[in-house]
C-alpha atoms as a PDB file:
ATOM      1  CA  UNK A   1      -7.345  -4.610  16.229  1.00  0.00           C
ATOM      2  CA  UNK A   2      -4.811  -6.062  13.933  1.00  0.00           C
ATOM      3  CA  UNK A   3      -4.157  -3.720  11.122  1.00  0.00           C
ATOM      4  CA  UNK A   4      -1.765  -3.839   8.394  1.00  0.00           C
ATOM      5  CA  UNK A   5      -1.436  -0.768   5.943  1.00  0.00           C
ATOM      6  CA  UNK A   6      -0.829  -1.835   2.469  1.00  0.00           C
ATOM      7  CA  UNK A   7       0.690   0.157  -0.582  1.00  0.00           C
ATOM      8  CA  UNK A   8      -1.432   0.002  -3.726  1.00  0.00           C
ATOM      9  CA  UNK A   9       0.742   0.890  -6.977  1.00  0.00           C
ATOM     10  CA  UNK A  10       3.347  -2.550  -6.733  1.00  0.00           C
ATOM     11  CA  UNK A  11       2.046  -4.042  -4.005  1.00  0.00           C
ATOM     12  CA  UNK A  12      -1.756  -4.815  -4.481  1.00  0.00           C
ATOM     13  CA  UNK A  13      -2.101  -3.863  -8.432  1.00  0.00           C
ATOM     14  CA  UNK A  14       0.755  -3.691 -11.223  1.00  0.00           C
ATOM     15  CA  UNK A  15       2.842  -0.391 -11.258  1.00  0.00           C
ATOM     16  CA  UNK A  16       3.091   1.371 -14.909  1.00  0.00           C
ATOM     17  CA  UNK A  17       5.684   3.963 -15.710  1.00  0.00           C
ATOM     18  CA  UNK A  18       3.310   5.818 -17.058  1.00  0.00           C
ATOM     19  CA  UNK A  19       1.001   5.836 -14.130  1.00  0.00           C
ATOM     20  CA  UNK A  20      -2.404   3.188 -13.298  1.00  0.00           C
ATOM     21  CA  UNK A  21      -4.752   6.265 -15.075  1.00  0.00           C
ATOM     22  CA  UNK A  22      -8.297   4.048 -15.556  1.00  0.00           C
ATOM     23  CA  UNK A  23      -9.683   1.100 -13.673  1.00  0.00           C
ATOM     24  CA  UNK A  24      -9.295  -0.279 -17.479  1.00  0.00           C
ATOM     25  CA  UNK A  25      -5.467   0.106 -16.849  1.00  0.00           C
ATOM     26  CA  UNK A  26      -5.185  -1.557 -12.961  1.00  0.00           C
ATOM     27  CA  UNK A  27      -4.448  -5.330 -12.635  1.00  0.00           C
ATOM     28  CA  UNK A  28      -3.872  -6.927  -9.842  1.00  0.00           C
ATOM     29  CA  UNK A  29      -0.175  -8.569  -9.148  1.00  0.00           C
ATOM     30  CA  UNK A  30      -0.785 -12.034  -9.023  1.00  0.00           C
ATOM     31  CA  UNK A  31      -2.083 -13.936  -6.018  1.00  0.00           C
ATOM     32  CA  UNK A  32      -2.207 -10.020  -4.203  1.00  0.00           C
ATOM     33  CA  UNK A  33      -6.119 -10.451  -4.071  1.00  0.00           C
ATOM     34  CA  UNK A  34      -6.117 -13.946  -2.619  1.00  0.00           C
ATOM     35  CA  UNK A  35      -3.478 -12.618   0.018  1.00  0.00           C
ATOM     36  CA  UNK A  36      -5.527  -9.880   1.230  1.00  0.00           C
ATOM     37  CA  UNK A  37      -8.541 -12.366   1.537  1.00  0.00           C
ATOM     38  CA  UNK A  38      -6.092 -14.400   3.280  1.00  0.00           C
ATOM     39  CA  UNK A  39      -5.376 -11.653   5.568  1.00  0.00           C
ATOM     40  CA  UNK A  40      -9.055 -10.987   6.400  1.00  0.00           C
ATOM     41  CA  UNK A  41     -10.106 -14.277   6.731  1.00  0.00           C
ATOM     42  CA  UNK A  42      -7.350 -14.426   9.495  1.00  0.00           C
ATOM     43  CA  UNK A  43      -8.688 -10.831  11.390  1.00  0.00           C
ATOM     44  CA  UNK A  44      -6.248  -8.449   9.958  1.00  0.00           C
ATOM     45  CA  UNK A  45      -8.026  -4.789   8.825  1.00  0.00           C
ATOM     46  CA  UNK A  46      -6.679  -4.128   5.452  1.00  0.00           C
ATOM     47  CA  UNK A  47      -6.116   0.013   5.021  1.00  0.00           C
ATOM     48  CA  UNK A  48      -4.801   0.899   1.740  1.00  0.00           C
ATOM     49  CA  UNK A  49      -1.913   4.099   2.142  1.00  0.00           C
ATOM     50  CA  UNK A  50      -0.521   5.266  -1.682  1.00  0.00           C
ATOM     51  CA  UNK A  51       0.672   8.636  -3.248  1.00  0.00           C
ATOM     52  CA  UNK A  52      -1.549   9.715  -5.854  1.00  0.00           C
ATOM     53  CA  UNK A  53       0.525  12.674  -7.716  1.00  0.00           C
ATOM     54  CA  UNK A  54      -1.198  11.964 -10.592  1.00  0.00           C
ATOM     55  CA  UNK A  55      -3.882  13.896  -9.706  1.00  0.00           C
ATOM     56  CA  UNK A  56      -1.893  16.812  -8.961  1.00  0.00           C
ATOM     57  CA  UNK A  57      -0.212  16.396 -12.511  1.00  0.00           C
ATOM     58  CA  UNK A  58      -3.724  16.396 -14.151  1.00  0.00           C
ATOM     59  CA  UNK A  59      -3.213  12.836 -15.422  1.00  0.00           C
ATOM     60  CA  UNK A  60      -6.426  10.978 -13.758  1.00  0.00           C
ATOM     61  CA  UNK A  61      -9.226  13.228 -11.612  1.00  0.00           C
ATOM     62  CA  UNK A  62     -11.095  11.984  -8.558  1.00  0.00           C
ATOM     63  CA  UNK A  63     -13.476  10.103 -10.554  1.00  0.00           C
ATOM     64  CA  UNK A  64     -11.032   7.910 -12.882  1.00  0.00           C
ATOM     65  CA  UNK A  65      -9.333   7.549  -8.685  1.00  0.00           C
ATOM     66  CA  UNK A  66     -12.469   6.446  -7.416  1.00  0.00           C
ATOM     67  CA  UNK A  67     -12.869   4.465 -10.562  1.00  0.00           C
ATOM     68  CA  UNK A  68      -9.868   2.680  -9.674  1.00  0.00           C
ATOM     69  CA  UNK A  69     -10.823   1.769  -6.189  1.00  0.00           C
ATOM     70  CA  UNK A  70     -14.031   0.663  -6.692  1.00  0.00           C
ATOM     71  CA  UNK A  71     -12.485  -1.855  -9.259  1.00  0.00           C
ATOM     72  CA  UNK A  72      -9.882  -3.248  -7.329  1.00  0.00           C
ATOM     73  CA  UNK A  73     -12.918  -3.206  -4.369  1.00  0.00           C
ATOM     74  CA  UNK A  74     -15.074  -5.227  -6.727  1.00  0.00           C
ATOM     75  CA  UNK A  75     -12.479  -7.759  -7.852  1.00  0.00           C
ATOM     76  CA  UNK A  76     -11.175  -8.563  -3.472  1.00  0.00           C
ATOM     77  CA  UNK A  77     -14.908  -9.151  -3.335  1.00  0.00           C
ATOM     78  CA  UNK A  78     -14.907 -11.866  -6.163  1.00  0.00           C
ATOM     79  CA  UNK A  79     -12.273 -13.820  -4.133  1.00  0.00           C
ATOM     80  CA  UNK A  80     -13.757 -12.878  -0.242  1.00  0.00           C
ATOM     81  CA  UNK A  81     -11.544 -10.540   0.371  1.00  0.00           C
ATOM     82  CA  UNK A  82     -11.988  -6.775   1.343  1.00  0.00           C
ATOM     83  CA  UNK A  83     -10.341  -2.975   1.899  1.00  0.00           C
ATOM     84  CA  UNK A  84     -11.340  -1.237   5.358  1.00  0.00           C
ATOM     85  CA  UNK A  85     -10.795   2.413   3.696  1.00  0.00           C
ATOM     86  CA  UNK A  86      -8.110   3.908   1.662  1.00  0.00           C
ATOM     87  CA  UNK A  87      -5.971   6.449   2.141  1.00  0.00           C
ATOM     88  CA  UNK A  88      -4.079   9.050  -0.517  1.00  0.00           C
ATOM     89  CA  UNK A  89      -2.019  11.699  -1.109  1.00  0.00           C
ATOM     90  CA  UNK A  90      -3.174  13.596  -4.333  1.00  0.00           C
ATOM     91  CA  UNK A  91      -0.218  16.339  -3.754  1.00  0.00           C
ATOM     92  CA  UNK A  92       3.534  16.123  -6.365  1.00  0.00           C
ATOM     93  CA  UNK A  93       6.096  15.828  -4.778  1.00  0.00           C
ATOM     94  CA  UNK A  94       7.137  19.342  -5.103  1.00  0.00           C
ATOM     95  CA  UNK A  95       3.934  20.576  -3.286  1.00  0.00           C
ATOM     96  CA  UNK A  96       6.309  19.579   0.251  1.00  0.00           C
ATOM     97  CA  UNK A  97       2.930  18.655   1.850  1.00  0.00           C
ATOM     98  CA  UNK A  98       3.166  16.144   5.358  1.00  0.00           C
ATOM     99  CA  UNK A  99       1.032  13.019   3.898  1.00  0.00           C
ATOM    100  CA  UNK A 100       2.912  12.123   0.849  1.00  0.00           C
ATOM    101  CA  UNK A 101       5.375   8.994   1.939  1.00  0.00           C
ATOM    102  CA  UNK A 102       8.079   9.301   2.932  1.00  0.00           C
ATOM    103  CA  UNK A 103       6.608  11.480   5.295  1.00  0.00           C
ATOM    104  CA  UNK A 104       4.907   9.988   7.636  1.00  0.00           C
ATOM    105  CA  UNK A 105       1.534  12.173   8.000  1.00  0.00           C
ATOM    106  CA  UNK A 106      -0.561   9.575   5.778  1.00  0.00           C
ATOM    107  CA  UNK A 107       0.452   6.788   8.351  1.00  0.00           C
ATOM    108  CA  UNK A 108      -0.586   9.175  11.359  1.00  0.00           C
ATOM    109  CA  UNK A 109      -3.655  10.107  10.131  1.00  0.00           C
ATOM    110  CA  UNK A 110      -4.654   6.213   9.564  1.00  0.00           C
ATOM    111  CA  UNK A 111      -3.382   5.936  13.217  1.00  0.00           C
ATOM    112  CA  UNK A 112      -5.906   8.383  14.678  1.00  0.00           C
ATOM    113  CA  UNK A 113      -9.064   7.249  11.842  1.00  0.00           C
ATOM    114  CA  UNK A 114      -8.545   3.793  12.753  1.00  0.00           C
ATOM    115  CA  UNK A 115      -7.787   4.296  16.776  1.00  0.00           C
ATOM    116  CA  UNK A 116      -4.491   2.075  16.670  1.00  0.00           C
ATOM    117  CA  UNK A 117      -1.154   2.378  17.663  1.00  0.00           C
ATOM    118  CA  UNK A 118       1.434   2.024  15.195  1.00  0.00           C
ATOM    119  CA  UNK A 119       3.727   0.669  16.926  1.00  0.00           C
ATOM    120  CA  UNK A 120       4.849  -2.897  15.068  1.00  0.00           C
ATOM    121  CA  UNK A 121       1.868  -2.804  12.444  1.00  0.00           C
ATOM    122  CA  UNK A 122       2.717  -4.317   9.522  1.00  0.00           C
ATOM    123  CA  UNK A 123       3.273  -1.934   6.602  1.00  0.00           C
ATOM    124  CA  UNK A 124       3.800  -3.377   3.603  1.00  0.00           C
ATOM    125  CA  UNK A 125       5.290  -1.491   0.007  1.00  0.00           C
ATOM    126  CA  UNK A 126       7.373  -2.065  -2.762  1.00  0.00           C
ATOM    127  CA  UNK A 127       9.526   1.435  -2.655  1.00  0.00           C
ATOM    128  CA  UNK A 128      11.623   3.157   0.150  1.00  0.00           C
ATOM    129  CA  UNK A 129       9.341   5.936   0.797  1.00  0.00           C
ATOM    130  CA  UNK A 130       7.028   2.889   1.703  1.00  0.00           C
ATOM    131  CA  UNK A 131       9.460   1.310   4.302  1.00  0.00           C
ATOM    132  CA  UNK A 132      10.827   5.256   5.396  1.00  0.00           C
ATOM    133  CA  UNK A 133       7.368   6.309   6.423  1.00  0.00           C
ATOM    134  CA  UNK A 134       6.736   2.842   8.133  1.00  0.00           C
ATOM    135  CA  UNK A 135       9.620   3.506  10.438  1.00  0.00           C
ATOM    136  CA  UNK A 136       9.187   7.299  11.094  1.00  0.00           C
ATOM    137  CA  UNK A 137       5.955   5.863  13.242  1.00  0.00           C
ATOM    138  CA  UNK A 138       7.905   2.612  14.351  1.00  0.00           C
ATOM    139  CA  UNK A 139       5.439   0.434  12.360  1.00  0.00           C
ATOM    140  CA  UNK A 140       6.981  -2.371  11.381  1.00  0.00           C
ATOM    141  CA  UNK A 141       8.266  -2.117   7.710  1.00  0.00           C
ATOM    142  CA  UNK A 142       8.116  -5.012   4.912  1.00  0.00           C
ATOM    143  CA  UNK A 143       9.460  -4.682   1.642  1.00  0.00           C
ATOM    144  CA  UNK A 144       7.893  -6.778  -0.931  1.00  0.00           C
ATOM    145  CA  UNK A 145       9.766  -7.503  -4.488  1.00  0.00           C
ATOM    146  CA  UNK A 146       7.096  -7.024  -6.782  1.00  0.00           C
ATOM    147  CA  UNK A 147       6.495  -3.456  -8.044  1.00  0.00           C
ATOM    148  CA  UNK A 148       9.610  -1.668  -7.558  1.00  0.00           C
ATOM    149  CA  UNK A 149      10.829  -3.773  -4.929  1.00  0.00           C
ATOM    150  CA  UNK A 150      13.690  -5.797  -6.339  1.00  0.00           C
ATOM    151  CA  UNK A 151      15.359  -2.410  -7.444  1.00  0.00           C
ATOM    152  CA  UNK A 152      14.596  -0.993  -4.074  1.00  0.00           C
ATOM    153  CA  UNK A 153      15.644  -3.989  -2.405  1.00  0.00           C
ATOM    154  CA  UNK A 154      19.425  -3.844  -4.609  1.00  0.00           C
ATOM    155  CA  UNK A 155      19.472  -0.367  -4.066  1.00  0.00           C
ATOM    156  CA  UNK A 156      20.342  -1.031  -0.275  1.00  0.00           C
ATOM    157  CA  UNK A 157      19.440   1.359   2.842  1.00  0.00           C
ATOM    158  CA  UNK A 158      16.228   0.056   4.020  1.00  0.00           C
ATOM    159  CA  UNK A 159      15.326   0.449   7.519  1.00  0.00           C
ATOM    160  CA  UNK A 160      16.383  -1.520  10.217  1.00  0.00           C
ATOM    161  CA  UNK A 161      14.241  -4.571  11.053  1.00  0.00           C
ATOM    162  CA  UNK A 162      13.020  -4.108   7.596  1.00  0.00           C
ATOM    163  CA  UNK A 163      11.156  -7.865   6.359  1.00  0.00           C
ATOM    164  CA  UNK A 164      11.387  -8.958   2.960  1.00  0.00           C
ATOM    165  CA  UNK A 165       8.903 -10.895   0.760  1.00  0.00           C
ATOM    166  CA  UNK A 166       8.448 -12.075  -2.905  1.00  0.00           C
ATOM    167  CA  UNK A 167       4.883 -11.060  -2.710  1.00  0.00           C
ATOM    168  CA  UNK A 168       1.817  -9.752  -0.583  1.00  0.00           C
ATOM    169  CA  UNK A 169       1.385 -14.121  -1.036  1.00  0.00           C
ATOM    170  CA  UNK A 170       4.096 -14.257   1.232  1.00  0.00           C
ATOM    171  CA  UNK A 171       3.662 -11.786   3.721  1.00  0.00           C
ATOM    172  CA  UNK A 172      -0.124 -13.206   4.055  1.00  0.00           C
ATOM    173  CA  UNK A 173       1.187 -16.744   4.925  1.00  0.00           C
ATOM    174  CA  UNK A 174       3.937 -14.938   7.225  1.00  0.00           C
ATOM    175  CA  UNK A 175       1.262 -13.120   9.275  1.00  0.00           C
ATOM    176  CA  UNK A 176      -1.898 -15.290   8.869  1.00  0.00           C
ATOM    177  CA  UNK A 177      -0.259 -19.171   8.651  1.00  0.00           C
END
């Protein structure tokens, strides 16, 4: 199966400071819908992988989440496109749980859902922890510079091997020409 494991917040849908709360507040980054459509057209299984602390900090609840999802689900579908499942981690940061990147127990768990090795599949986010968690599985990590990633990208330290992209636009054309 060819599997690539996307971020949401900065790599699918525009990041907020303040947090994507609604489905009212998520938009898509530009051309990341056509890009996953791209990507499915081509055979790639799209899996969604994204820290959710807000609902540990009370700001959203499992239905605004689900919200969310079913909006971004609803708009792929407008352009052909499609999410195999979605992963979270609903824990802070201070709860020191295993599946909130950049631990790597989100990626695992995809791993033994989806029945694939890890090993070189594409993981795509716009933040360290993204690229950090990629590596602790030896997926293959790819930074794009929407979101967060230019600062993360300036910042320095990513991973070795680590691919960079302007978009999800251009990792779809890099893995599904």
């Amino acid at each position: 199966m060819k599997l690539v494991i996307l971020d949401r917040d900065g790599t699918i849908n525009e990041d907020r400071d303040d947090y994507v709360k609604s489905a009212d507040e998520w938009a898509p980054v530009p051309g990341a819908l056509e890009a996953i459509a791209r990507l499915n057209h081509a055979g790639w299984h799209t899996v969604v992988a994204t820290n959710q602390s807000g609902l540990a900090r009370g700001l959203f609840d499992m239905a605004a989440l689900n919200a969310i999802h079913a909006r971004m689900n609803r708009e792929l579908a407008e352009v052909g496109g499609r999410i195999d499942a979605i992963f979270f981690c609903p824990h802070a940061e201070v709860d020191e749980c295993g599946c909130r990147k950049p631990k790597p127990g989100m990626l695992r768990e995809i791993s033994e859902r989806m029945n694939v090795e890890l090993a070189d599949v594409p993981v795509v986010g716009d933040s360290l922890r993204d690229l950090q968690a990629a590596a602790a599985v030896g997926a293959k990590p790819i930074l794009v510079l929407t979101g967060k990633g230019r600062a993360t990208h300036n910042a320095g330290g990513l991973p070795s091997g680590t691919e960079v992209f302007a978009d999800l636009a251009g990792v779809a054309e890099h893995l599904a020409p």
